[in-house]
Protein backbone atom coordinates (compact mmCIF):
# COMPACT_ATOMS: atom_id res chain seq x y z
CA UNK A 1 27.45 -7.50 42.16
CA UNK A 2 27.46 -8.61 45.74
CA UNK A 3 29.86 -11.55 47.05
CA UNK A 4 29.21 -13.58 50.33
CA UNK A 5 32.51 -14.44 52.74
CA UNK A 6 30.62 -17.14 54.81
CA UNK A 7 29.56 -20.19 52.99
CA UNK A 8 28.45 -23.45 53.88
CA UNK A 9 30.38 -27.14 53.24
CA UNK A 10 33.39 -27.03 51.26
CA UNK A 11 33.50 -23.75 50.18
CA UNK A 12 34.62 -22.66 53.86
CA UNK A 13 36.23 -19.44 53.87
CA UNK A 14 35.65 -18.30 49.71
CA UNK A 15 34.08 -16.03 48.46
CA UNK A 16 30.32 -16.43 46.97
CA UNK A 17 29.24 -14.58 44.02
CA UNK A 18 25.86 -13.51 44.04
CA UNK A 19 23.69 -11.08 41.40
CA UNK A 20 22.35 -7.99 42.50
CA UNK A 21 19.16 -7.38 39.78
CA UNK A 22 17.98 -4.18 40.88
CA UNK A 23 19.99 -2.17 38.32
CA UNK A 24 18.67 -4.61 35.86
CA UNK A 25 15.24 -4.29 36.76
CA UNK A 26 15.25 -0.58 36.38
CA UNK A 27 16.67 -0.28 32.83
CA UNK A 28 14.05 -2.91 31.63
CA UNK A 29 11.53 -0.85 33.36
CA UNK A 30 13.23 2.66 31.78
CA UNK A 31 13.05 0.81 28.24
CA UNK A 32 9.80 -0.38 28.53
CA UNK A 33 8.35 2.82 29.47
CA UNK A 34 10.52 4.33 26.18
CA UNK A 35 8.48 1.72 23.87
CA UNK A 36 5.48 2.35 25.50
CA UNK A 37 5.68 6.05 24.72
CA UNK A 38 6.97 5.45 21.26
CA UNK A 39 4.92 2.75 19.91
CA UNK A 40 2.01 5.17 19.23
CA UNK A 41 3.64 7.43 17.05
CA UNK A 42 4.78 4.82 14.43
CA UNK A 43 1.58 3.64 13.32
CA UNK A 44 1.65 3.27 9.59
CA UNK A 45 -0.10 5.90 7.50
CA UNK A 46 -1.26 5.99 3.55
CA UNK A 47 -2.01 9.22 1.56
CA UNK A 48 -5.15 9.82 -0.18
CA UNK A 49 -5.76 12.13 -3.14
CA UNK A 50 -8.83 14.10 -2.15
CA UNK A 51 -11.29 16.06 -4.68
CA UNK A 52 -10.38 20.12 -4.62
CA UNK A 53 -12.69 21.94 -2.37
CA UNK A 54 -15.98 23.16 -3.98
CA UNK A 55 -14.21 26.80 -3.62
CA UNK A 56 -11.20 25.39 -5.16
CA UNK A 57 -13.59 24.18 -7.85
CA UNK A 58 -15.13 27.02 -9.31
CA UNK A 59 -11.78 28.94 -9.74
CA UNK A 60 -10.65 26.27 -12.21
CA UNK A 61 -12.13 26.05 -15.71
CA UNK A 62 -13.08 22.62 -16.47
CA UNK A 63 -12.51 21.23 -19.58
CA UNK A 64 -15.91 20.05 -21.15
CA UNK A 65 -16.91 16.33 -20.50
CA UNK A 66 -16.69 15.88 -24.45
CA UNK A 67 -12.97 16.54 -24.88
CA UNK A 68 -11.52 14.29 -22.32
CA UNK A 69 -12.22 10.69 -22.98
CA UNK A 70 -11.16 8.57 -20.10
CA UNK A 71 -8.69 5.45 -20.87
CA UNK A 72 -11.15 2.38 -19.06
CA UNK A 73 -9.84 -1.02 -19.00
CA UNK A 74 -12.42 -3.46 -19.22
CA UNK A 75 -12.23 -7.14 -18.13
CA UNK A 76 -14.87 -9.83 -19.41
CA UNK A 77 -15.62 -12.35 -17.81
CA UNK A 78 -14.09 -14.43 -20.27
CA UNK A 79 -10.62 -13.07 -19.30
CA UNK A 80 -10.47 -10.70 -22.92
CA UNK A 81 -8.86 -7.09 -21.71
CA UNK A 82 -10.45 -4.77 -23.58
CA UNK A 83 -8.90 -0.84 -23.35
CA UNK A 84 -11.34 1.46 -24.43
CA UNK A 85 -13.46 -1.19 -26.53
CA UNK A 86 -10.29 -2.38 -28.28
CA UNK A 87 -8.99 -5.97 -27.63
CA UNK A 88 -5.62 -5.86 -25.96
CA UNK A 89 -4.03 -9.46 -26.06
CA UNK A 90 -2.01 -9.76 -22.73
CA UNK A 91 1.69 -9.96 -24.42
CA UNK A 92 0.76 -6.44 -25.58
CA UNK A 93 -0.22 -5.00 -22.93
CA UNK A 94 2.74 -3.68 -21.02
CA UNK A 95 3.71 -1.76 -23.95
CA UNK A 96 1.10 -0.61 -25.65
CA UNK A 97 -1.33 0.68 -22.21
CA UNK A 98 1.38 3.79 -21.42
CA UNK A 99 1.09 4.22 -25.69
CA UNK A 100 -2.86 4.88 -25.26
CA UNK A 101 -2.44 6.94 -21.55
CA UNK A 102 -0.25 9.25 -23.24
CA UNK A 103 -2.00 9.60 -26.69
CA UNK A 104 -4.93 10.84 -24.65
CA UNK A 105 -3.45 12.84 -22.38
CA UNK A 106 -4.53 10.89 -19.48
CA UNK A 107 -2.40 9.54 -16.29
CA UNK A 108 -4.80 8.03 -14.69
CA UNK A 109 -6.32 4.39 -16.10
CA UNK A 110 -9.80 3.50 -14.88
CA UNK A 111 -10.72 -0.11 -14.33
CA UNK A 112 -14.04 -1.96 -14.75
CA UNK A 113 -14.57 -5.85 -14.27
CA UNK A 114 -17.31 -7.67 -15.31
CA UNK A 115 -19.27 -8.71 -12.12
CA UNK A 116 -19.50 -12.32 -13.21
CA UNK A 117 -15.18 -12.10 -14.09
CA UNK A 118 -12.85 -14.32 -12.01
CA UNK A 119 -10.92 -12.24 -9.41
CA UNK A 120 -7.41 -13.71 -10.74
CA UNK A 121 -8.06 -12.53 -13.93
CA UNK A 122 -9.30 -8.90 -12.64
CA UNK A 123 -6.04 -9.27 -10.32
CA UNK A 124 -3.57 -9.95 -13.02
CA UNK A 125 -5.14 -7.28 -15.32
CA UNK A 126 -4.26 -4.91 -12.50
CA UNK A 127 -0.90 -6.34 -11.79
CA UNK A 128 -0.33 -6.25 -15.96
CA UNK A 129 -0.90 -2.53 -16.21
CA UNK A 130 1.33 -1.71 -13.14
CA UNK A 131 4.20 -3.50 -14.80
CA UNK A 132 3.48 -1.47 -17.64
CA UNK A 133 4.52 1.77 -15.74
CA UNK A 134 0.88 3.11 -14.63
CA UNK A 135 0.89 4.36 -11.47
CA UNK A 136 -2.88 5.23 -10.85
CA UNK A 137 -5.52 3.01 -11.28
CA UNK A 138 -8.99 3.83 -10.11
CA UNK A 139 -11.39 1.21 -9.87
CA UNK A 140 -14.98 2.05 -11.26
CA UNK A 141 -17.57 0.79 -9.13
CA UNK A 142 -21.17 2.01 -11.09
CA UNK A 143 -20.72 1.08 -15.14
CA UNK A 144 -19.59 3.11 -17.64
CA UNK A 145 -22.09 5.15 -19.77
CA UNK A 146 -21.27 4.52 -23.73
């Protein structure tokens, strides 16, 4: 901070203050050049649960396609949830789902829709089963052979 002796009118003979910015300047710069180098790095990421490898594969035995029935919630376009062809009325649902996922061994719930079904209903199916406890859902996007 700088301060002027020599002013004009009444201020004859006191002091001025006056504001020297250059310090201020430089730390916005220094700052600025911080968040610039930073910003990159704290771009928001997701994870992804990838297949195994085909090497991977063949080491593992598969269990035949007979013996593992997956647990598929259905929704009609009606708005009836159906789990595995069985009519699951709504106030049942966030106790009985985890029943079924464990009784088959499964942890993972698929999830079909009816194309014609209202996306709040296919929504609040979804949101129905997470409050249940399940923490995978995977959406089926070809139909499910019977």
């Amino acid at each position: 901070m700088g301060m002027s002796v020599n002013g004009a009118g009444s201020n004859k003979g006191r002091a001025t203050p006056s504001i020297n910015v250059t310090p201020l300047v430089d730390i916005v710069l220094v700052v600025l050049i911080i968040f610039m180098l930073i910003t990159p790095m704290l771009t928001k990421t997701f994870w992804m649960n990838l297949p195994p490898r085909p090497e991977d594969a063949t080491k593992a035995q598969p269990t035949p396609p007979s013996d593992v029935k997956p647990v598929v919630m259905t929704v009609e376009p009606s708005g009836v949830i159906r789990v595995n062809g069985v009519v699951f009325p709504r106030g049942e649902i966030q106790w009985r789902l985890p029943r079924v996922l464990a009784g088959a061994g499964q942890r993972v719930l698929y999830f079909d829709a009816s194309d014609a079904t209202p996306y709040s209903a296919a929504v609040e199916a979804m949101d129905l089963s997470r409050s249940s406890g399940i923490r995978s859902i995977a959406i089926l996007t070809e139909k499910v052979a019977k």
